[in-house]
PDB file of N, CA and C in Angstrom:
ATOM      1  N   UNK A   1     -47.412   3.518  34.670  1.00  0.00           N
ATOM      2  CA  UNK A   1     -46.083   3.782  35.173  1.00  0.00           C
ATOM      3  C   UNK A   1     -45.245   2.499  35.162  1.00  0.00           C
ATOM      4  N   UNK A   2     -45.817   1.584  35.806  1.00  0.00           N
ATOM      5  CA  UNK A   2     -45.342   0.267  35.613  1.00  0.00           C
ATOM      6  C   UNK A   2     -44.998  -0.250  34.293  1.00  0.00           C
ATOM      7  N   UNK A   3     -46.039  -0.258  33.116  1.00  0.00           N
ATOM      8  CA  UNK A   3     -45.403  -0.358  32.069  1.00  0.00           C
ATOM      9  C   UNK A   3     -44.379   0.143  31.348  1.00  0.00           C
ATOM     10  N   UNK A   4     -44.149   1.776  31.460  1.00  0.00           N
ATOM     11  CA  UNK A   4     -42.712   2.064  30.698  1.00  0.00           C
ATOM     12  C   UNK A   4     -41.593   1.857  31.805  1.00  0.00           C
ATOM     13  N   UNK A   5     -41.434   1.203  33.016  1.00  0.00           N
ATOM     14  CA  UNK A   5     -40.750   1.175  33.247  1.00  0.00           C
ATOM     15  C   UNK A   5     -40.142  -0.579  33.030  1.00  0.00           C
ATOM     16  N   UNK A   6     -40.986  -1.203  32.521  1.00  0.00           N
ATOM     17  CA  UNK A   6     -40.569  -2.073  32.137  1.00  0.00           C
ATOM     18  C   UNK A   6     -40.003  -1.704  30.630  1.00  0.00           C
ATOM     19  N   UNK A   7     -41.215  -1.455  29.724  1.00  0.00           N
ATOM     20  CA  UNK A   7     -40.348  -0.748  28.199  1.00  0.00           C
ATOM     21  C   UNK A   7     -39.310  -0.345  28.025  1.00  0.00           C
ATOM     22  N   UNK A   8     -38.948   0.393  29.532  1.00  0.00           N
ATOM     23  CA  UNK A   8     -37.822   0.676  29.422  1.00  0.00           C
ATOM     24  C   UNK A   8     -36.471   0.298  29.891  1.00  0.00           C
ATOM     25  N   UNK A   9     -36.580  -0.916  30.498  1.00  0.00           N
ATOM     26  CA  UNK A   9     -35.880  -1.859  30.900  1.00  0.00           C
ATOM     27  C   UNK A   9     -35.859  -2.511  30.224  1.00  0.00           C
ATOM     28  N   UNK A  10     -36.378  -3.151  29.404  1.00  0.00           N
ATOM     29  CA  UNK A  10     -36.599  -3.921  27.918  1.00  0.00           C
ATOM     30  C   UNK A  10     -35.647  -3.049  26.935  1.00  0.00           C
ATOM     31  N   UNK A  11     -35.827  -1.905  26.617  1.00  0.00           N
ATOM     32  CA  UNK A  11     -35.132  -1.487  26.141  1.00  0.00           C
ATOM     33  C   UNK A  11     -33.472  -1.243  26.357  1.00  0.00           C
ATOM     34  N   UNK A  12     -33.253  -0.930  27.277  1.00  0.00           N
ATOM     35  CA  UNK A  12     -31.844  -0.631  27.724  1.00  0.00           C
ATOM     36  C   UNK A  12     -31.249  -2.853  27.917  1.00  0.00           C
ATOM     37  N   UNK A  13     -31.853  -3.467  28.318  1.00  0.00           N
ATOM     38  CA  UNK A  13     -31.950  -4.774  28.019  1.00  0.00           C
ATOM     39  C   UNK A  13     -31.189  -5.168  26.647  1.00  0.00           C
ATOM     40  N   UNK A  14     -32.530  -4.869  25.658  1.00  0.00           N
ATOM     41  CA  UNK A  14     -31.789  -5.046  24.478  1.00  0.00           C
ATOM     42  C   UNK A  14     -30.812  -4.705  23.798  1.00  0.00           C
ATOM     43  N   UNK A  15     -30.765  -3.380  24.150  1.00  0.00           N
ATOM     44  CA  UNK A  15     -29.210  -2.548  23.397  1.00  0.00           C
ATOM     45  C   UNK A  15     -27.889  -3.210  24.123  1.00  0.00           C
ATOM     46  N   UNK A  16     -27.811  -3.362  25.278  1.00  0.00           N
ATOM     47  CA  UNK A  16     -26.851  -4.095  25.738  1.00  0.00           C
ATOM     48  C   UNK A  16     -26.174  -5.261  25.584  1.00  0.00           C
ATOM     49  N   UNK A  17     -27.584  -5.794  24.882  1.00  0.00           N
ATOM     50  CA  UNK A  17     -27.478  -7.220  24.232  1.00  0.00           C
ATOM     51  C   UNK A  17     -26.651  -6.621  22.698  1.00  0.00           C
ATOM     52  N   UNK A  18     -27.346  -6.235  22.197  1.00  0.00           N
ATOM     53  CA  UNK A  18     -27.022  -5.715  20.437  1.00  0.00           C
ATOM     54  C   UNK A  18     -25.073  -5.291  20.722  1.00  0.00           C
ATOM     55  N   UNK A  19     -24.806  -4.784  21.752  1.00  0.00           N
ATOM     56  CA  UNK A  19     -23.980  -4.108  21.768  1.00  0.00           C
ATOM     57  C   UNK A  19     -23.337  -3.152  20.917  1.00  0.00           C
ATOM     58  N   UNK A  20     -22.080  -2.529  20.408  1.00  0.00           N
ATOM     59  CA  UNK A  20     -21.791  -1.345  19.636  1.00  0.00           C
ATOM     60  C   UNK A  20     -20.711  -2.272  18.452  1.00  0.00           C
ATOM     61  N   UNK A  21     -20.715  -3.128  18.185  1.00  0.00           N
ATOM     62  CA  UNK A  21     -19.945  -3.779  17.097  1.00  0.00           C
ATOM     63  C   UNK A  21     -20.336  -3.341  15.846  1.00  0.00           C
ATOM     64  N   UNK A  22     -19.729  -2.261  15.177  1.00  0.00           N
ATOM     65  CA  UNK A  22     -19.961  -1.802  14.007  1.00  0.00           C
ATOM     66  C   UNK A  22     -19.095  -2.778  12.339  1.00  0.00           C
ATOM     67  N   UNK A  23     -18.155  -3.414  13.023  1.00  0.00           N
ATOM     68  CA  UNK A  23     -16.979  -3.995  12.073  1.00  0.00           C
ATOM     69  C   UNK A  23     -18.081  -4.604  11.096  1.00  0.00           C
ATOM     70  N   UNK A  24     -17.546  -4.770  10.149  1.00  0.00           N
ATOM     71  CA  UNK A  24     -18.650  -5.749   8.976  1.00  0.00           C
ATOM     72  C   UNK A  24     -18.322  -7.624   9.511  1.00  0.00           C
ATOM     73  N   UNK A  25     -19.516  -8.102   8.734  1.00  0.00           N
ATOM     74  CA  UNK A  25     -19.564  -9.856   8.958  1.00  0.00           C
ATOM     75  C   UNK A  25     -18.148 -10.184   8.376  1.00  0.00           C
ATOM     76  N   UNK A  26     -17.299  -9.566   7.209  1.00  0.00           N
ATOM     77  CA  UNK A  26     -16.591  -9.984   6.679  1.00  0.00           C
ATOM     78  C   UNK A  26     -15.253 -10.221   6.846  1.00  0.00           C
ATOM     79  N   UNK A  27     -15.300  -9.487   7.993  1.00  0.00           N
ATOM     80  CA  UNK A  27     -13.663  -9.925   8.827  1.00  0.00           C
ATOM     81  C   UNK A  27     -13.552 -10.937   9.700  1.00  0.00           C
ATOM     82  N   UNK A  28     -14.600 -11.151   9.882  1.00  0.00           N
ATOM     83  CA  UNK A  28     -14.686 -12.209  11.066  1.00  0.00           C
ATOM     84  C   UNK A  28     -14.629 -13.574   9.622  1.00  0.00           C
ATOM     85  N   UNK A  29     -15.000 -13.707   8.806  1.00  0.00           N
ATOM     86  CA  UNK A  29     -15.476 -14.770   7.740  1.00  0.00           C
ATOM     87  C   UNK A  29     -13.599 -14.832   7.079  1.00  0.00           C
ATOM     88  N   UNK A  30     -13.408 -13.536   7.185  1.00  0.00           N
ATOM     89  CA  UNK A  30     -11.279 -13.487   6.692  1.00  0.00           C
ATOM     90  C   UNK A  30     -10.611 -14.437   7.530  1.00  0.00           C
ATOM     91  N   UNK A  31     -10.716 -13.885   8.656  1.00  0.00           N
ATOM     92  CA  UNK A  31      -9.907 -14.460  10.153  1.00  0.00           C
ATOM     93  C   UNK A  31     -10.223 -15.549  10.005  1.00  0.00           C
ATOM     94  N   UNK A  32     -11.367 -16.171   9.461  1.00  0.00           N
ATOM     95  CA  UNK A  32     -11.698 -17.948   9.952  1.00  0.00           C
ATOM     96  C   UNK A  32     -11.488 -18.545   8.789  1.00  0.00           C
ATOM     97  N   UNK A  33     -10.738 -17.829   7.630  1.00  0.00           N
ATOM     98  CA  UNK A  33     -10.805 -18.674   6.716  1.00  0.00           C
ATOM     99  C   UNK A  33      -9.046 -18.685   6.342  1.00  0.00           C
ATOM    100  N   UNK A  34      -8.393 -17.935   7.365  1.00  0.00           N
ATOM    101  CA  UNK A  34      -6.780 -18.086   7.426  1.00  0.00           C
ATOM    102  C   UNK A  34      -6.493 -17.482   8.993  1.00  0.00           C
ATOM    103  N   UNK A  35      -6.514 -17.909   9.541  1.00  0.00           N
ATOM    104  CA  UNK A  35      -6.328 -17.578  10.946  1.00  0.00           C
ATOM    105  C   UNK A  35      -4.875 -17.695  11.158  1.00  0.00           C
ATOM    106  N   UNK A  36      -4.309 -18.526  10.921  1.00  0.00           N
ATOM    107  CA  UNK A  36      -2.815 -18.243  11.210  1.00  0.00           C
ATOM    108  C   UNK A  36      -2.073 -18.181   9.584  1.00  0.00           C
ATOM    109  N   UNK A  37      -1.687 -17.448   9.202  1.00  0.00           N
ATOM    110  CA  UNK A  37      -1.399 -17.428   7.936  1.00  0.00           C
ATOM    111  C   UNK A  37       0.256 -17.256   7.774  1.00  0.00           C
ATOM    112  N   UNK A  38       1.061 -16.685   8.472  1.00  0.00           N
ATOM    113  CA  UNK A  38       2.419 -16.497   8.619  1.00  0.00           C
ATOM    114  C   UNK A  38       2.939 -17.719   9.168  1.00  0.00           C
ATOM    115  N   UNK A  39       2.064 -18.675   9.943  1.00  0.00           N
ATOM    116  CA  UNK A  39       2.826 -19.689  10.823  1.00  0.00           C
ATOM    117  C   UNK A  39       3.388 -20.773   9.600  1.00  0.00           C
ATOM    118  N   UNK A  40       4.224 -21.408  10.062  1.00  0.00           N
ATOM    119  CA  UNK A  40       4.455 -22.391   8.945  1.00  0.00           C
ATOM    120  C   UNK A  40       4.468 -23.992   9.520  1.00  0.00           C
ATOM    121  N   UNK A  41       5.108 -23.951  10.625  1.00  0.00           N
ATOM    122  CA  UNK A  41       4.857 -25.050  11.741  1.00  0.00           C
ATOM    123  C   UNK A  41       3.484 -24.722  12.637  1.00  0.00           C
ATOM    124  N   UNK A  42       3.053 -25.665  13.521  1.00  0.00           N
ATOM    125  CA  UNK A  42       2.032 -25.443  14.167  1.00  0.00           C
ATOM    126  C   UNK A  42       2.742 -23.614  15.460  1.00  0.00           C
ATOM    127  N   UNK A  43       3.984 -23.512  15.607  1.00  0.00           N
ATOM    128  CA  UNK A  43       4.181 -22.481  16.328  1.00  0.00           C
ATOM    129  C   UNK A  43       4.981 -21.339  15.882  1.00  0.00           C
ATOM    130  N   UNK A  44       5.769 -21.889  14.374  1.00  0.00           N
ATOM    131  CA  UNK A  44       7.107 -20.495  14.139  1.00  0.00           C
ATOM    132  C   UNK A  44       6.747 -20.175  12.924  1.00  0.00           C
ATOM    133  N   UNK A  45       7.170 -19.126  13.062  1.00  0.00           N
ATOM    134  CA  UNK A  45       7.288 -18.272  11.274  1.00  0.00           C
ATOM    135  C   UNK A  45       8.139 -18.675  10.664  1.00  0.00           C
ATOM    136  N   UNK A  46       8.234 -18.928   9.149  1.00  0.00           N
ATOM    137  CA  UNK A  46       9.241 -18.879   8.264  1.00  0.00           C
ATOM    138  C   UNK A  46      10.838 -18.246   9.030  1.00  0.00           C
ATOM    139  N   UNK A  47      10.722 -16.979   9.388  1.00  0.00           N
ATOM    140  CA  UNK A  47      11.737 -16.897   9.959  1.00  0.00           C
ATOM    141  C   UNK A  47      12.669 -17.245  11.239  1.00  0.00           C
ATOM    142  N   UNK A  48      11.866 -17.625  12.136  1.00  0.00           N
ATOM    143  CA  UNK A  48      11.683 -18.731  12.820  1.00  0.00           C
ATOM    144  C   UNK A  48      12.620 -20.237  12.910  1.00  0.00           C
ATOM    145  N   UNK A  49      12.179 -20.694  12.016  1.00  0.00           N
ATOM    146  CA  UNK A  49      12.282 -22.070  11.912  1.00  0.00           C
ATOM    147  C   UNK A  49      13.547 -21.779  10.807  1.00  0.00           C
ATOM    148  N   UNK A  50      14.060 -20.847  10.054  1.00  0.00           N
ATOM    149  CA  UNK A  50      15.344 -20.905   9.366  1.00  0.00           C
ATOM    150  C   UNK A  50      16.228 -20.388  10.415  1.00  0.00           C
ATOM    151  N   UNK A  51      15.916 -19.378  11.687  1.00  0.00           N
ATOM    152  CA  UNK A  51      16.860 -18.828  12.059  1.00  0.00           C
ATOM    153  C   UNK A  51      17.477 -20.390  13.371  1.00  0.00           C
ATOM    154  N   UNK A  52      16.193 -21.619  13.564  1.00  0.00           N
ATOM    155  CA  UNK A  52      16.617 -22.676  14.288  1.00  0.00           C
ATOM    156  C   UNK A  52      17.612 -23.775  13.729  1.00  0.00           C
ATOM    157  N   UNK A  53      17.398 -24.084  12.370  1.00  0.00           N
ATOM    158  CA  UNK A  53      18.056 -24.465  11.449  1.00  0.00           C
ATOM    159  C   UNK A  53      19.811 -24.214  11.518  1.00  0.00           C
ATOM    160  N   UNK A  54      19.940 -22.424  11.440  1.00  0.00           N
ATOM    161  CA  UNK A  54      20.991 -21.904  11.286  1.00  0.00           C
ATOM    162  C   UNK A  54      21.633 -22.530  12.595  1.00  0.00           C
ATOM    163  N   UNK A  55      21.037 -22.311  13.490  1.00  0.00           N
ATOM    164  CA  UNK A  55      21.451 -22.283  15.129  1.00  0.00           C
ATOM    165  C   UNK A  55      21.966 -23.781  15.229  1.00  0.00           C
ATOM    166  N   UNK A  56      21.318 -25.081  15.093  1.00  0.00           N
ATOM    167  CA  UNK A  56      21.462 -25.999  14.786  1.00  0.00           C
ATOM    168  C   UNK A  56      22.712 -26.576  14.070  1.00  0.00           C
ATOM    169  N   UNK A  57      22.411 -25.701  12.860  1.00  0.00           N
ATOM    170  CA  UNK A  57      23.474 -26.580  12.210  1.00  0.00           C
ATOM    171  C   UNK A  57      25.258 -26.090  12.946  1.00  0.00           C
ATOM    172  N   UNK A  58      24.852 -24.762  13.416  1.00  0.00           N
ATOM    173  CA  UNK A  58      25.888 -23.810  13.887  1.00  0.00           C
ATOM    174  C   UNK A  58      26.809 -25.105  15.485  1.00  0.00           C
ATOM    175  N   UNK A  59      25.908 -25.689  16.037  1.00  0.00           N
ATOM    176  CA  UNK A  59      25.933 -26.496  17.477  1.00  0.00           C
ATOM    177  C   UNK A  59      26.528 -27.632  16.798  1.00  0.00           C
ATOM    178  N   UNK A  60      26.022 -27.926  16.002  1.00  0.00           N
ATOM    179  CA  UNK A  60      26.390 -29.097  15.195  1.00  0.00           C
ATOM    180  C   UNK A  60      28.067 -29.177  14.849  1.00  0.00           C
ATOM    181  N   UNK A  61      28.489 -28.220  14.165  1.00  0.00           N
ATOM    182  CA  UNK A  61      29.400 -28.025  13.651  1.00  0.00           C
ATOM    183  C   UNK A  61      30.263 -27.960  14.387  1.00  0.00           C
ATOM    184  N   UNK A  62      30.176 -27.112  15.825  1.00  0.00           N
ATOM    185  CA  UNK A  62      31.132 -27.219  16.791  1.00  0.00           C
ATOM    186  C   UNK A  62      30.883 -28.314  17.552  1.00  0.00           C
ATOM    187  N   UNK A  63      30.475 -29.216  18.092  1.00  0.00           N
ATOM    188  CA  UNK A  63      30.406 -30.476  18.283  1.00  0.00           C
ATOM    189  C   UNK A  63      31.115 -31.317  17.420  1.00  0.00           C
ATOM    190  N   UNK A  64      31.244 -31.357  16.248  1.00  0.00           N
ATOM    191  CA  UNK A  64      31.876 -32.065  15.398  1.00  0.00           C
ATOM    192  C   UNK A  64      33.365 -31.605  15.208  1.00  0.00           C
ATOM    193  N   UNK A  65      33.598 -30.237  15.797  1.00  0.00           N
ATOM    194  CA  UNK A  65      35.076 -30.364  15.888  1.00  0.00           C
ATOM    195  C   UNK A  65      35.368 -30.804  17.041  1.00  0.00           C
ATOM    196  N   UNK A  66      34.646 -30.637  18.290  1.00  0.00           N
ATOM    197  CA  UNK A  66      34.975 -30.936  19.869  1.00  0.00           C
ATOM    198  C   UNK A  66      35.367 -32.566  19.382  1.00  0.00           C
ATOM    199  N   UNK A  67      34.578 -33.162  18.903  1.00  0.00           N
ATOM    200  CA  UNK A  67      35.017 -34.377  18.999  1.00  0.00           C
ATOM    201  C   UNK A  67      36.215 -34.952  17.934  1.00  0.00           C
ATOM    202  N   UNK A  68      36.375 -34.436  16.890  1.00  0.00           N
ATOM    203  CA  UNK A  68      37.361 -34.272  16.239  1.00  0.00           C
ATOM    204  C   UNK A  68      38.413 -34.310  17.207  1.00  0.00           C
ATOM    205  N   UNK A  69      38.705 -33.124  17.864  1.00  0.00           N
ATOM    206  CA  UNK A  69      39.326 -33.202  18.743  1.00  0.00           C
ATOM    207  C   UNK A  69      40.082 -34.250  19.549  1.00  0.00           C
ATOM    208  N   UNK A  70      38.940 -34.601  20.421  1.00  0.00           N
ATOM    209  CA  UNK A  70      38.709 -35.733  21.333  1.00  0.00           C
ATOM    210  C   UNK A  70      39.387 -36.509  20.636  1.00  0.00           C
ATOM    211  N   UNK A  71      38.905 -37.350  19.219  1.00  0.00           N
ATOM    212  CA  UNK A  71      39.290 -38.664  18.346  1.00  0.00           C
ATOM    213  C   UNK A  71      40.711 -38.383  18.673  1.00  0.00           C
ATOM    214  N   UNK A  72      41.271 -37.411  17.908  1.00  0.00           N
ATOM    215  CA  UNK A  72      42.911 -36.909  17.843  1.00  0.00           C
ATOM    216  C   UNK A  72      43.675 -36.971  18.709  1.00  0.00           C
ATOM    217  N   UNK A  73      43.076 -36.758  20.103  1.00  0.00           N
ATOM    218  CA  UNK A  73      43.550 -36.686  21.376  1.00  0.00           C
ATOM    219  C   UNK A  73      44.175 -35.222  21.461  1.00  0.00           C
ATOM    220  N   UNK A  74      43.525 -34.331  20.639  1.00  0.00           N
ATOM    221  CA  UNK A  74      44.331 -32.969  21.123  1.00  0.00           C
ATOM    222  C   UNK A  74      43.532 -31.934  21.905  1.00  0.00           C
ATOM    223  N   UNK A  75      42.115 -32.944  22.562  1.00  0.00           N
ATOM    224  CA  UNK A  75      41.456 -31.626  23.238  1.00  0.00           C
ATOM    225  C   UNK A  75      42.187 -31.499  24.997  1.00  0.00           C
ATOM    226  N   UNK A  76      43.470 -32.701  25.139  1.00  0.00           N
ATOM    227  CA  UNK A  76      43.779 -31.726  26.489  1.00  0.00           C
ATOM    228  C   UNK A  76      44.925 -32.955  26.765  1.00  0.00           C
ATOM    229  N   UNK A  77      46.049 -32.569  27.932  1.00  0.00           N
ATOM    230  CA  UNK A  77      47.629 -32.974  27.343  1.00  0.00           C
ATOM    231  C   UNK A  77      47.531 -34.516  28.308  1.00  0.00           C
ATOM    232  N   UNK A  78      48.586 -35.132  27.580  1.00  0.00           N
ATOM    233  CA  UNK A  78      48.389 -36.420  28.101  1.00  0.00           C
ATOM    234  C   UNK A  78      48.480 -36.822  29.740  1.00  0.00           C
ATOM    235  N   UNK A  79      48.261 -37.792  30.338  1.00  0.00           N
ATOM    236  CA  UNK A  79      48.001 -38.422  31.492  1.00  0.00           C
ATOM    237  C   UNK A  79      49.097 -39.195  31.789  1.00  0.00           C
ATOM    238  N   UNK A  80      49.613 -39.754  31.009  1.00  0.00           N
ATOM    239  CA  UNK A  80      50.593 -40.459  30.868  1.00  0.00           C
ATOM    240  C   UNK A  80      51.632 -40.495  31.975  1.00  0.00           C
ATOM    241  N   UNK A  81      52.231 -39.306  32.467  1.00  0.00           N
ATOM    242  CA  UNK A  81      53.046 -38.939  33.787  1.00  0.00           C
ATOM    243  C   UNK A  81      52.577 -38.165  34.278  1.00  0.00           C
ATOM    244  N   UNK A  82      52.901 -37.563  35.784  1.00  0.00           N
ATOM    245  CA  UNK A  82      52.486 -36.838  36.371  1.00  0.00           C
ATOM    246  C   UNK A  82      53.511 -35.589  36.788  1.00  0.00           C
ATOM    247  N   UNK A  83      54.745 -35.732  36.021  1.00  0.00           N
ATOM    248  CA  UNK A  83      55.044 -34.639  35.648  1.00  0.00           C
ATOM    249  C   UNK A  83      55.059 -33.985  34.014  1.00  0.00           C
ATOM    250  N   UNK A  84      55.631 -32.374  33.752  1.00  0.00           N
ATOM    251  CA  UNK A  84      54.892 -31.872  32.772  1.00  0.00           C
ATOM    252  C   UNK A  84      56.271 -32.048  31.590  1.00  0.00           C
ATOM    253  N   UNK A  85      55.785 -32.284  30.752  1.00  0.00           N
ATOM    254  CA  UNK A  85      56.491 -32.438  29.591  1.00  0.00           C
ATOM    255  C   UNK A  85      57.998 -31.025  29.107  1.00  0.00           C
ATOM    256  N   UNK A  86      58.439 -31.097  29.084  1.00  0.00           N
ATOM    257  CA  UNK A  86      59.134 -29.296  28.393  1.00  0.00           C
ATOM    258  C   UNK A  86      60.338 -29.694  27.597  1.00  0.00           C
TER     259      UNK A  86
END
C-alpha cells in the first residue's frame, strides 16, 4: 500500500514537472534569434522615431519664428512710454 502510494506520488510529481507545453523547440530558437525585430532604437519603431523627428523638427520651426520675432522686435509693442501709441 505504501508503495503505490508513493508510485503514485512520483507520478503525479513528475507530470507536473513535464507540464502541458506542446509548442515545438523551434519557436523558442525564432524568438532568441530576433527578439525584438521591429525595434530600431533600443525602444521605438521605425514609426516611432519618424513620427519624433516630424514633432521635432515641427518645435523647431516655431521656435525659430518666436525668435525671429523677438530679433525684429515685433513679438510685443514697445516700452518706450507708458502711454499707448494711436
Amino acid at each position: 500500500m505504501r508503495t503505490n502510494l508513493l508510485l503514485a506520488a512520483l507520478v503525479v510529481g513528475l507530470s507536473l514537472m513535464a507540464g502541458c507545453d506542446t509548442s515545438p523547440r523551434s519557436d523558442v530558437d525564432q524568438l532568441r534569434a530576433d527578439i525584438a525585430d521591429d525595434l530600431v532604437t533600443y525602444g521605438q519603431t521605425q514609426g516611432q522615431v519618424d513620427n519624433q523627428i516630424t514633432r521635432t523638427s515641427y518645435h523647431n520651426m516655431r521656435g525659430i519664428n518666436d525668435d525671429l520675432m523677438r530679433i525684429l522686435l515685433l513679438d510685443r509693442p514697445s516700452r518706450s512710454s507708458y502711454y499707448p501709441v494711436e
